[in-house]
Protein backbone atom coordinates (compact mmCIF):
# COMPACT_ATOMS: atom_id res chain seq x y z
CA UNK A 1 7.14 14.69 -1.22
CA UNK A 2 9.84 15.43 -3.46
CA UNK A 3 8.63 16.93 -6.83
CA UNK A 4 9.69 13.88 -9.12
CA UNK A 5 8.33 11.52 -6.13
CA UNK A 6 5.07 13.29 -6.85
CA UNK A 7 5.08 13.71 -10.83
CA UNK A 8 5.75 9.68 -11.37
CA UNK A 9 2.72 8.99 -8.78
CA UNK A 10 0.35 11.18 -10.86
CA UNK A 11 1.59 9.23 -13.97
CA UNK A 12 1.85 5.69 -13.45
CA UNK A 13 0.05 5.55 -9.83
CA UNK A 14 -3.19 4.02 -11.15
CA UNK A 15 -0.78 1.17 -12.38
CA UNK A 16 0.22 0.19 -9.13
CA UNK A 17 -1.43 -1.82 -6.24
CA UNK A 18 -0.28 -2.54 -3.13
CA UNK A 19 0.32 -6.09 -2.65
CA UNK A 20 -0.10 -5.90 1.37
CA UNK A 21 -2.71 -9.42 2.36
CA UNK A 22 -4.99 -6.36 3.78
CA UNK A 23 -4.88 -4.62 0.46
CA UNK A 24 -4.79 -6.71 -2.27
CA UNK A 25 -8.09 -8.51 -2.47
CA UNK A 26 -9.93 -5.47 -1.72
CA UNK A 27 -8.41 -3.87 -4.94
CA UNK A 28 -8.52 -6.70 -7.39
CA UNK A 29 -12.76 -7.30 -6.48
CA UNK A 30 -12.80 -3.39 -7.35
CA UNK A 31 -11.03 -4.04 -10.56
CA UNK A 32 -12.19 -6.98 -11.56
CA UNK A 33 -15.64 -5.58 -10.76
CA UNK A 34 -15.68 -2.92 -13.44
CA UNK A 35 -14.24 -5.72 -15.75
CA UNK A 36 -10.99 -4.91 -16.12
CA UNK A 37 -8.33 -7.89 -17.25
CA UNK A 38 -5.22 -8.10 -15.20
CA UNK A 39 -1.38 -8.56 -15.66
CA UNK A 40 -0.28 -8.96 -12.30
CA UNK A 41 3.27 -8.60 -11.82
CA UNK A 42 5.69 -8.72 -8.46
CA UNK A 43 8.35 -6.38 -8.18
CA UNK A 44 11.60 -8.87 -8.84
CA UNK A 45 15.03 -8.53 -8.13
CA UNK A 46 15.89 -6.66 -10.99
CA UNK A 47 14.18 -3.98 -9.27
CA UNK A 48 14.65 -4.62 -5.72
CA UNK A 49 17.51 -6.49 -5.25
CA UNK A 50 17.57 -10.12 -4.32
CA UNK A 51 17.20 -9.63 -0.67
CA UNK A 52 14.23 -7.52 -0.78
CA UNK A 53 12.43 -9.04 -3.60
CA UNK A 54 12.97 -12.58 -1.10
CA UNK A 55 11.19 -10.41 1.84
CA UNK A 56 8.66 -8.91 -0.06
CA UNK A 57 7.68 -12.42 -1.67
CA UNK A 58 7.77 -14.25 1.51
CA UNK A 59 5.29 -11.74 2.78
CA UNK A 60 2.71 -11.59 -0.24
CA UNK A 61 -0.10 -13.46 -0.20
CA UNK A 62 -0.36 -16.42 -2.09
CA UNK A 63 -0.33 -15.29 -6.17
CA UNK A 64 0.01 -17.86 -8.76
CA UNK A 65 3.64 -17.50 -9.20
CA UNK A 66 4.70 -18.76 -12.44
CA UNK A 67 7.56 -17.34 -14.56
C-alpha cells in the first residue's frame, strides 16, 4: 500500500464505513450501540463522478436519501 494510501487510512479510517448491504448494518448496531450519533453521508458525484456515484447508489441499501 502506497505510503500516503496508508497515512490517510490511519487518519480518517475510523470515519469511514463501508456501505456494502453485508456491511452496513453490522457497523451502524456497533455504533449506535456504544451511543454514538450519526451523520451519514454517500460519497456524491463531486467525488466520484456522476457515473459512479449512479452505480454506487443503485447498489446501496436503502438510506433515507434526502438532500
Amino acid at each position: 500500500m502506497p505510503i500516503a494510501r496508508w497515512a490517510l487510512k490511519i487518519l480518517i479510517g475510523h470515519l469511514i464505513i463501508d456501505a456494502s448491504e453485508n456491511k452496513l448494518a453490522s457497523s451502524l448496531r456497533r455504533l449506535t450501540k456504544r451511543g454514538d450519533q450519526l451523520n451519514i453521508n454517500l460519497l456524491g458525484e463531486a467525488v466520484l463522478g456522476d457515473e459512479e456515484a449512479d452505480r454506487r447508489l443503485a447498489g446501496s441499501p436503502s438510506v433515507d436519501r434526502e438532500g
